[in-house]
C-alpha atoms as a PDB file:
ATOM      1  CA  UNK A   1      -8.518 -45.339   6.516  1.00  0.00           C
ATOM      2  CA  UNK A   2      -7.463 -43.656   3.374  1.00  0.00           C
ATOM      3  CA  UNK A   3     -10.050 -45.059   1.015  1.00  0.00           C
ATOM      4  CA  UNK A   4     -12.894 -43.657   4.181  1.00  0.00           C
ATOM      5  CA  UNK A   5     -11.314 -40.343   3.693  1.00  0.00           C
ATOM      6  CA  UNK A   6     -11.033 -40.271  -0.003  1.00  0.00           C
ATOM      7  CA  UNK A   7     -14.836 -41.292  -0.140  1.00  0.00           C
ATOM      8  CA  UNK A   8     -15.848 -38.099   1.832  1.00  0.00           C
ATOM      9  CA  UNK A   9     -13.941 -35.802  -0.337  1.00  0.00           C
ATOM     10  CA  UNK A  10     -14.765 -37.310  -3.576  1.00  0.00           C
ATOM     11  CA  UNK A  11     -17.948 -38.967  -2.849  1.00  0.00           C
ATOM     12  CA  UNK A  12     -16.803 -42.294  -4.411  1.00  0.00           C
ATOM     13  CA  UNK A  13     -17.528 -45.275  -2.312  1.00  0.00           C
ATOM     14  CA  UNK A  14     -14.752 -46.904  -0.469  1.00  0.00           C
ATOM     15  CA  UNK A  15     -14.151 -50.005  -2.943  1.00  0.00           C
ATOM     16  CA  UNK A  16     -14.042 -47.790  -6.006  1.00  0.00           C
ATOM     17  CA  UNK A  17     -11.713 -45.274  -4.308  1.00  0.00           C
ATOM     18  CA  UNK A  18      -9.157 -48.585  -3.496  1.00  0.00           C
ATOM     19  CA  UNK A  19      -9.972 -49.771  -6.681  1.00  0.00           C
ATOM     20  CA  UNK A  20      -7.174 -47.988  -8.595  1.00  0.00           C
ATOM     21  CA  UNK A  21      -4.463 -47.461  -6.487  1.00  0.00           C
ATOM     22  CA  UNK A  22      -1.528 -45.363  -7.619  1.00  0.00           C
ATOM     23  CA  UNK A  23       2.046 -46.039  -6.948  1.00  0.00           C
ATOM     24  CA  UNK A  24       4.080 -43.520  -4.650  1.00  0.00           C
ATOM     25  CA  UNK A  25       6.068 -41.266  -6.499  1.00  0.00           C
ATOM     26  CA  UNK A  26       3.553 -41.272  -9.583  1.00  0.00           C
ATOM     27  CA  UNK A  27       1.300 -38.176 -10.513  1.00  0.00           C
ATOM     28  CA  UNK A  28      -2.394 -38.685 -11.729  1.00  0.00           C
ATOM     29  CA  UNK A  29      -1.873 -36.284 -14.186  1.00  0.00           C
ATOM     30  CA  UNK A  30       0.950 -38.143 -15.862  1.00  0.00           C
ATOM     31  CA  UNK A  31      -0.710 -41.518 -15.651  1.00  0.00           C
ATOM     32  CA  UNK A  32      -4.893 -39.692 -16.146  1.00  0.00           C
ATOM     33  CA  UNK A  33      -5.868 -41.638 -13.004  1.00  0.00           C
ATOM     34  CA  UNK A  34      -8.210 -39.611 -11.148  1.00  0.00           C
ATOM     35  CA  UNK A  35     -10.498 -40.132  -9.047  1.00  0.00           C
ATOM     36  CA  UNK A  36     -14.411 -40.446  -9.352  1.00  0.00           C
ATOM     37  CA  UNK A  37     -15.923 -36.568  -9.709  1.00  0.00           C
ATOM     38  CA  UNK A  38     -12.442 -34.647 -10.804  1.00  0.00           C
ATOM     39  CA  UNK A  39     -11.568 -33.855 -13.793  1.00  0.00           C
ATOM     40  CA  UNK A  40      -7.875 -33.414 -15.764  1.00  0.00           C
ATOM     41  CA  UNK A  41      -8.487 -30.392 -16.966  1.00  0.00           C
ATOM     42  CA  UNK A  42      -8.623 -26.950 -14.662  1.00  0.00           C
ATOM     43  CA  UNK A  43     -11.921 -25.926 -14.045  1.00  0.00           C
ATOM     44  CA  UNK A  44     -13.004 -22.504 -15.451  1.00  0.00           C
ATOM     45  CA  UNK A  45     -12.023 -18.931 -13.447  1.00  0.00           C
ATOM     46  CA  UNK A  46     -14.177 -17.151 -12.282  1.00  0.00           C
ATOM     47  CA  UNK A  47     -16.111 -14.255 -13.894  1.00  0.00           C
ATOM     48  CA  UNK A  48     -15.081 -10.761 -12.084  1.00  0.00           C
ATOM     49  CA  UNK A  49     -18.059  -9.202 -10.433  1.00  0.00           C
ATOM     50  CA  UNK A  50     -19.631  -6.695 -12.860  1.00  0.00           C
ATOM     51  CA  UNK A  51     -18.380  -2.753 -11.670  1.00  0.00           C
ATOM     52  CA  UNK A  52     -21.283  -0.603 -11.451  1.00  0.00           C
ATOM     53  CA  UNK A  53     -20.052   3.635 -11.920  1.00  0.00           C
ATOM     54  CA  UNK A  54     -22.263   5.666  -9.225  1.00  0.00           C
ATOM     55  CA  UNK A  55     -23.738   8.583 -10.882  1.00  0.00           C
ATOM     56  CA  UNK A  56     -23.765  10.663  -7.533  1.00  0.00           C
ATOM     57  CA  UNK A  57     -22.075  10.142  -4.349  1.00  0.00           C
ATOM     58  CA  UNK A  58     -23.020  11.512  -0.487  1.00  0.00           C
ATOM     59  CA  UNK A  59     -21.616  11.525   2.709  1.00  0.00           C
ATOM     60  CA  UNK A  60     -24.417   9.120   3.747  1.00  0.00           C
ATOM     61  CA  UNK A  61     -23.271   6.531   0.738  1.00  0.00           C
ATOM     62  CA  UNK A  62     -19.850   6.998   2.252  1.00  0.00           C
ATOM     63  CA  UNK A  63     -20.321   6.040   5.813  1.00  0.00           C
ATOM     64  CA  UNK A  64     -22.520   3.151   4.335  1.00  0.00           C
ATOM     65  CA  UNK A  65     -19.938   1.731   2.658  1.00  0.00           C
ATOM     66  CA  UNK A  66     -17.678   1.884   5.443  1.00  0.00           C
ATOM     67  CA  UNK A  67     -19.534   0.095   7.555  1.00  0.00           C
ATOM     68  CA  UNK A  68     -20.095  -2.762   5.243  1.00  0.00           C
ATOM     69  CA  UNK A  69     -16.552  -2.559   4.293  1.00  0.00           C
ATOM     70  CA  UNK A  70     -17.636  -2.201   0.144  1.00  0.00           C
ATOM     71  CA  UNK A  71     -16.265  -0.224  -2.086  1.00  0.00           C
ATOM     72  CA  UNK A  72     -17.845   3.024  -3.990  1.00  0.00           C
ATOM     73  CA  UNK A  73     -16.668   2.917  -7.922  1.00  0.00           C
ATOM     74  CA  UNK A  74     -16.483   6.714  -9.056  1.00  0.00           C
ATOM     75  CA  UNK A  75     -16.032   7.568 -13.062  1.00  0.00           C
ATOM     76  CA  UNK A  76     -14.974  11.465 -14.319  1.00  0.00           C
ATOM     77  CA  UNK A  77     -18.415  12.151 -14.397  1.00  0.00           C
ATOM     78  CA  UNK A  78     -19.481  11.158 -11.092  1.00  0.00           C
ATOM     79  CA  UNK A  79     -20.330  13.632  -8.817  1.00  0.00           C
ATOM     80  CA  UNK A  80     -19.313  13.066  -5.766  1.00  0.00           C
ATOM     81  CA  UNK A  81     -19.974  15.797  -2.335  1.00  0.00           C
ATOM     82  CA  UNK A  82     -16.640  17.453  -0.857  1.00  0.00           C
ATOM     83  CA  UNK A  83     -17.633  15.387   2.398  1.00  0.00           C
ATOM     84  CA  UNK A  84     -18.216  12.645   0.808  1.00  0.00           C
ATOM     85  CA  UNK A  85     -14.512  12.987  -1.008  1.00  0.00           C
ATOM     86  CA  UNK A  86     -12.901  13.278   2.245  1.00  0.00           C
ATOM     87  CA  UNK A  87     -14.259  10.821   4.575  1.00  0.00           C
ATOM     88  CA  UNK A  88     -14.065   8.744   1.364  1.00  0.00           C
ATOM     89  CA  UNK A  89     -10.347   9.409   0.479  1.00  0.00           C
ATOM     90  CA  UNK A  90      -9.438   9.209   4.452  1.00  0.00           C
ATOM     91  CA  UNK A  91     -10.843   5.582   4.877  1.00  0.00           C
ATOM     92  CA  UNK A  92     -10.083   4.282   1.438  1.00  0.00           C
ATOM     93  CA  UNK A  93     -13.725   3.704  -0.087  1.00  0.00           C
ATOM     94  CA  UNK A  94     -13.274   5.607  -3.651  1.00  0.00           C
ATOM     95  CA  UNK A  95     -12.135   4.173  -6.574  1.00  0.00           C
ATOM     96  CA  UNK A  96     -11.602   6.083  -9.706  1.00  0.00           C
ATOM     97  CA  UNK A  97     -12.297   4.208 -12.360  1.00  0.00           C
END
């Protein structure tokens, strides 16, 4: 049952995945058994998504962004409409960056 389960997960077929059993109580990492497809090392983060500064800001970007539940990114040179300010302070959508 455990080698069916390990060769969904790991895509190793069932004899290779019973091939090297491990004892209980033993890691992988201390012994380097691991199974077909994962690696001992941790695989790399992920890049953050790239912030892109809006030059201008409306009342019409605002509700947008509410409804899609995004984000607006504001800089000291963004200009940004006083109803676009409020509805975007009052729900939470600016960030000053």
């Amino acid at each position: 049952m455990a080698a069916q389960i390990a060769s969904r997960v790991f895509g190793a077929p069932p004899a290779a995945a019973s091939a090297a059993p491990v004892a209980s109580g033993s890691r992988p990492e201390a012994s380097g058994e691991y199974p077909a497809g994962v690696s001992a090392t941790p695989a790399s983060e992920p890049t953050a998504p790239e912030i892109t500064v809006a030059p201008f800001v409306s009342e019409t970007e605002v509700r947008v962004a509410i409804r899609k539940g995004e984000k607006i990114f504001i800089g000291p040179k963004t200009i940004v409409t006083p109803a676009a300010r409020d509805l975007g302070l009052a729900h939470d959508i600016l960030v000053d960056t």
